[in-house]
C-alpha atoms as a PDB file:
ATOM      1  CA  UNK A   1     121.171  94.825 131.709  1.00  0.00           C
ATOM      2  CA  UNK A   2     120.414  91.439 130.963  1.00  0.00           C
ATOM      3  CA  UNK A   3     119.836  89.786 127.615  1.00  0.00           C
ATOM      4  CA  UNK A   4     117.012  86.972 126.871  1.00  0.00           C
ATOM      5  CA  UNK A   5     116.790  85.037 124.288  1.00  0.00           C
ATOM      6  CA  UNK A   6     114.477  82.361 123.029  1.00  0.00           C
ATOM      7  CA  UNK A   7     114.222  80.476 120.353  1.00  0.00           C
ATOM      8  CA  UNK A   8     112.538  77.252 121.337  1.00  0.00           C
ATOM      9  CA  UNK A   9     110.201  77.756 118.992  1.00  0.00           C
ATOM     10  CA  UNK A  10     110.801  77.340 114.826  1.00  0.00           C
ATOM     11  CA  UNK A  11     108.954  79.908 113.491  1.00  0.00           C
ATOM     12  CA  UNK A  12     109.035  82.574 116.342  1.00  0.00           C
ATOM     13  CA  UNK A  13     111.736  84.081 118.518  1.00  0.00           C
ATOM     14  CA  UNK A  14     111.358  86.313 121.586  1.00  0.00           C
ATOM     15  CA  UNK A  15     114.246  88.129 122.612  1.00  0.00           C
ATOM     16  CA  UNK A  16     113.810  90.616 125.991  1.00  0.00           C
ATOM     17  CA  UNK A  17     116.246  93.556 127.986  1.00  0.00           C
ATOM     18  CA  UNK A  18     115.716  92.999 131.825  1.00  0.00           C
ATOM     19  CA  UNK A  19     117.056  95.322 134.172  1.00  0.00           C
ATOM     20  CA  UNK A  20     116.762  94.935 137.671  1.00  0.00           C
ATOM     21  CA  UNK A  21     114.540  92.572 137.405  1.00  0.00           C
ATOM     22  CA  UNK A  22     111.702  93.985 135.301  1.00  0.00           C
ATOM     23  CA  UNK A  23     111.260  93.849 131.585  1.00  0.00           C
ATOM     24  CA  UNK A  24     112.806  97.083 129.785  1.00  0.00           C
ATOM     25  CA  UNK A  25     112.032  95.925 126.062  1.00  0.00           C
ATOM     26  CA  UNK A  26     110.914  92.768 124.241  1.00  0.00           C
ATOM     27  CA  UNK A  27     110.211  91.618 120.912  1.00  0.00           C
ATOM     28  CA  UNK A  28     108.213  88.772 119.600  1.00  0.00           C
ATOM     29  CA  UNK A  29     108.856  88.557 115.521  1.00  0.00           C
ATOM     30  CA  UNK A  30     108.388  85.649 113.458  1.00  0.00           C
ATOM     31  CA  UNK A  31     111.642  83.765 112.270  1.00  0.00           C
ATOM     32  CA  UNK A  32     110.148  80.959 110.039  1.00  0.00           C
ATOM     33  CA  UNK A  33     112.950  78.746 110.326  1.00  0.00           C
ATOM     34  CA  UNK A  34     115.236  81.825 109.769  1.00  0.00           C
ATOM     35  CA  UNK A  35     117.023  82.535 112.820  1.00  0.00           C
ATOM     36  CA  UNK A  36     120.214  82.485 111.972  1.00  0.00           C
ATOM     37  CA  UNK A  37     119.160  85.449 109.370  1.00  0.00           C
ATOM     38  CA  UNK A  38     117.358  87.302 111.835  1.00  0.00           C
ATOM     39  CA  UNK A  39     118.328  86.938 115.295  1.00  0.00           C
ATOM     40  CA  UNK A  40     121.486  88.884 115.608  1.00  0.00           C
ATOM     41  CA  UNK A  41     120.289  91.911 113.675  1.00  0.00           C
ATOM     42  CA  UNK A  42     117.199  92.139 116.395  1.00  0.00           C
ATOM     43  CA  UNK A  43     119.539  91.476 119.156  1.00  0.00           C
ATOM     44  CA  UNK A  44     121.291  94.842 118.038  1.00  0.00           C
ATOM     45  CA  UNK A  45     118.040  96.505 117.282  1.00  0.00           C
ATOM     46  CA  UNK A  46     116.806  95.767 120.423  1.00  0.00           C
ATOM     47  CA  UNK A  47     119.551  97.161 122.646  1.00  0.00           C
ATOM     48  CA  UNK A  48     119.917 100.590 119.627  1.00  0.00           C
ATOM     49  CA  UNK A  49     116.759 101.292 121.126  1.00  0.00           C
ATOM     50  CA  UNK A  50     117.129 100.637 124.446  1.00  0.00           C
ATOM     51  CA  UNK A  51     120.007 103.493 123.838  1.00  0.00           C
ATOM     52  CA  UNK A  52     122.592 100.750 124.965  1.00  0.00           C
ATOM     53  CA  UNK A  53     125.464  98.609 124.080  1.00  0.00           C
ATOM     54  CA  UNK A  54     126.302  94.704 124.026  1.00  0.00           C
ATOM     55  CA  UNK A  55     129.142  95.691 126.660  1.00  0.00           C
ATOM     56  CA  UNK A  56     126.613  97.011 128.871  1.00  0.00           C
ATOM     57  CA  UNK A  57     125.267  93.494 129.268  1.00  0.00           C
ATOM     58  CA  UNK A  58     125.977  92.058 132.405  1.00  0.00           C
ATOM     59  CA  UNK A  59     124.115  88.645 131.663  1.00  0.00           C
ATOM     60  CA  UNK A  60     122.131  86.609 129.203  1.00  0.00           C
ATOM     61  CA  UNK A  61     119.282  84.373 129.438  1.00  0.00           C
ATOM     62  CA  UNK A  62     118.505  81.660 126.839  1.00  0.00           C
ATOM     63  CA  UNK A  63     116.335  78.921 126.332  1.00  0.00           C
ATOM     64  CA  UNK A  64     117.918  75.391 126.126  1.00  0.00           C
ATOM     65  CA  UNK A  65     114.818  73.572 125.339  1.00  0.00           C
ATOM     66  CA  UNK A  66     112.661  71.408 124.128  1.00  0.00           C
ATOM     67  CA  UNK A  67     112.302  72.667 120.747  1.00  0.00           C
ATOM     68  CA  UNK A  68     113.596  72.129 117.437  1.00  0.00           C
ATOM     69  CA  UNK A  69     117.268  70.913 116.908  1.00  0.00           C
ATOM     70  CA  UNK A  70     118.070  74.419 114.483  1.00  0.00           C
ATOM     71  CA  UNK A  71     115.977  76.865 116.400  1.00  0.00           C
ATOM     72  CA  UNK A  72     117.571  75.840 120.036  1.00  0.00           C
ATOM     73  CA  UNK A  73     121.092  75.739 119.061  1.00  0.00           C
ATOM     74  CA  UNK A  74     121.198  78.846 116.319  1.00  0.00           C
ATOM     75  CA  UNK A  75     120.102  81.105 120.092  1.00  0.00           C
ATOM     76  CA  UNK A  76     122.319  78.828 122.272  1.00  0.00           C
ATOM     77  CA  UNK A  77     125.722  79.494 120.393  1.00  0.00           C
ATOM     78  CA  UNK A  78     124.830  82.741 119.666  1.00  0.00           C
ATOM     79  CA  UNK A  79     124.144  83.139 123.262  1.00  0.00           C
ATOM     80  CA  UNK A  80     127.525  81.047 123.965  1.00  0.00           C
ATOM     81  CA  UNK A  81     129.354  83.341 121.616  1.00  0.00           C
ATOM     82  CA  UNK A  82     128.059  86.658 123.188  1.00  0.00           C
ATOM     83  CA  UNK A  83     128.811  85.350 126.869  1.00  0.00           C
ATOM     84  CA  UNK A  84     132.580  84.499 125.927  1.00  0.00           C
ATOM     85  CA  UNK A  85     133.517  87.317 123.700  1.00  0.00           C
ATOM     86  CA  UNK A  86     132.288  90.033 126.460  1.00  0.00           C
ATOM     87  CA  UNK A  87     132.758  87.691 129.439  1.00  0.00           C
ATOM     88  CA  UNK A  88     129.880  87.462 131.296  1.00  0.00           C
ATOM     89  CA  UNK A  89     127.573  84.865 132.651  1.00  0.00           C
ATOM     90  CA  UNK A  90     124.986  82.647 130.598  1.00  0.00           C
ATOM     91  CA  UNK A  91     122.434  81.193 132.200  1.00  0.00           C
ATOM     92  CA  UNK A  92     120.605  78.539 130.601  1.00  0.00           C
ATOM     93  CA  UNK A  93     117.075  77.514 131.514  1.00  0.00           C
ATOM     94  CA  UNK A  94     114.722  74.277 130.194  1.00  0.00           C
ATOM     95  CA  UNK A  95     111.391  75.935 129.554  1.00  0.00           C
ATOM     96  CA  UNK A  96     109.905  72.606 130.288  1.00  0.00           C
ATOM     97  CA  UNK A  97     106.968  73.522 132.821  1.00  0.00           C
ATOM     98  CA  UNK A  98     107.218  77.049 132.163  1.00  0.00           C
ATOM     99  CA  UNK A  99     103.827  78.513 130.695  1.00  0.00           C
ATOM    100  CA  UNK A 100     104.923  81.913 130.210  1.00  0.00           C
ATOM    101  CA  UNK A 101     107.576  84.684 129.033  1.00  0.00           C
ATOM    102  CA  UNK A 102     107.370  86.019 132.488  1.00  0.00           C
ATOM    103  CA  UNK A 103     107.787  82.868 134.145  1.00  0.00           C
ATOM    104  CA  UNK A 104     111.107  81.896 131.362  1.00  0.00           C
ATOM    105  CA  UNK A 105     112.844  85.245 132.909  1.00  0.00           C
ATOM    106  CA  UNK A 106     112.451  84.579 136.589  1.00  0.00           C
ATOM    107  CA  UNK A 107     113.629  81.648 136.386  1.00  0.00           C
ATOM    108  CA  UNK A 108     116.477  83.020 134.220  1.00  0.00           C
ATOM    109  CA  UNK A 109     117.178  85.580 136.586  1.00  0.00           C
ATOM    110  CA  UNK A 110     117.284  82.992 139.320  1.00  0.00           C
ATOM    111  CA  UNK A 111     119.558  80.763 137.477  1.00  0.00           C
ATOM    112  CA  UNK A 112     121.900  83.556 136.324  1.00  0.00           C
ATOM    113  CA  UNK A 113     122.259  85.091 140.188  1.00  0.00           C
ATOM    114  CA  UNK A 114     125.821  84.531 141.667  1.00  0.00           C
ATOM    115  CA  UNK A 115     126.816  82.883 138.634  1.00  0.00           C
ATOM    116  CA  UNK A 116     130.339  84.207 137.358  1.00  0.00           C
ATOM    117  CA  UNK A 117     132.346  83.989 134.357  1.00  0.00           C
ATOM    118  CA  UNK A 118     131.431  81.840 131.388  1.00  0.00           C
ATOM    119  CA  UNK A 119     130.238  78.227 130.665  1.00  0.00           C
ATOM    120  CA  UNK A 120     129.116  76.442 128.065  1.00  0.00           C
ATOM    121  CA  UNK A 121     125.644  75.647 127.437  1.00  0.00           C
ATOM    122  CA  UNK A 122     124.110  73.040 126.026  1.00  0.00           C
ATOM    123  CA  UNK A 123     120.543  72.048 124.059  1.00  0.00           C
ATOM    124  CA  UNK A 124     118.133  70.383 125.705  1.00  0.00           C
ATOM    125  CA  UNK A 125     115.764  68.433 122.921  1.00  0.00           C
ATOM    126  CA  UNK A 126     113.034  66.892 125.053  1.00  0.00           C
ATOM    127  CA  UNK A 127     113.403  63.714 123.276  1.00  0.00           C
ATOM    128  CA  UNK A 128     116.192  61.733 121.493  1.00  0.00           C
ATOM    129  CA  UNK A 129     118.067  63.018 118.569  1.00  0.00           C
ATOM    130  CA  UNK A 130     116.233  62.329 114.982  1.00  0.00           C
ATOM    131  CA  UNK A 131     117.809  63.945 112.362  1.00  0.00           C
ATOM    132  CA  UNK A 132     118.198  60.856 110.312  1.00  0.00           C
ATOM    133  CA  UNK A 133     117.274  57.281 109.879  1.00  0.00           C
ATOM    134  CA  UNK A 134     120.313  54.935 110.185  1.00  0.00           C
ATOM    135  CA  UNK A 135     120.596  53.530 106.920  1.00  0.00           C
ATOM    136  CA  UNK A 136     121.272  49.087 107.197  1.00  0.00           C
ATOM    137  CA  UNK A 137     124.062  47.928 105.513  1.00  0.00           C
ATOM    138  CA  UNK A 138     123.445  44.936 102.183  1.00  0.00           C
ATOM    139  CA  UNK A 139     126.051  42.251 102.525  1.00  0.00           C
ATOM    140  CA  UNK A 140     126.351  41.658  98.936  1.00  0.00           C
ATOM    141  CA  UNK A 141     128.621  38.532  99.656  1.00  0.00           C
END
């Protein structure tokens, strides 16, 4: 079984079970900039009724981006974190072009097939980086 996960999106998050291919169970629930509250308690919702197990997973799917810089990375590590702790592949895919849920797995199926063992992956923002404004410096002298 293969877990999806995405949470390009700052007040939503859709998280999916594939198995061979086709869609076993999904969930769409609203987050509101609450991920990191939420996520991994659906994630283990979602495969208690499935009637499975995290160590039954033999992949996961995420979305790198674009999206919001708190949304993206709170599914990416958690994504990172599940693929190293039970060793198996992550596959990461830019949703850029992609118009629907459907279209997200494929391509996360594609990207995931024949990969083996774990890697890292990394955001993908869509833009540059603005958390802050850099702040000038007064030269009092």
């Amino acid at each position: 079984m293969i877990l999806v996960i995405n949470t390009a999106d700052a007040k939503k998050v859709f998280i999916a079970l594939v198995k061979n291919g086709q869609v076993v169970l999904k969930n769409n629930f609203l987050a509101h900039h609450r991920q990191s509250e939420t996520l991994l308690s659906a994630i283990e919702k979602i495969l208690k009724t499935a009637k499975t197990t995290s160590q039954k997973l033999r992949g996961i799917i995420v979305a790198l981006g674009p999206g919001p810089f708190t949304a993206l990375r709170i599914g990416i590590v958690i994504a990172n974190t599940l693929s190293y702790a039970l060793q198996i592949p992550a596959a990461g895919v830019k949703l850029t072009g992609l118009e629907t849920e459907d279209d997200f797995i494929q391509a996360g199926l594609a990207e995931l097939k024949g990969k083996r063992g774990v890697s890292i992956l990394t955001p993908f923002y869509g833009q540059p980086p603005n958390i802050t404004k850099s702040k000038q410096l007064k030269d009092n002298s």
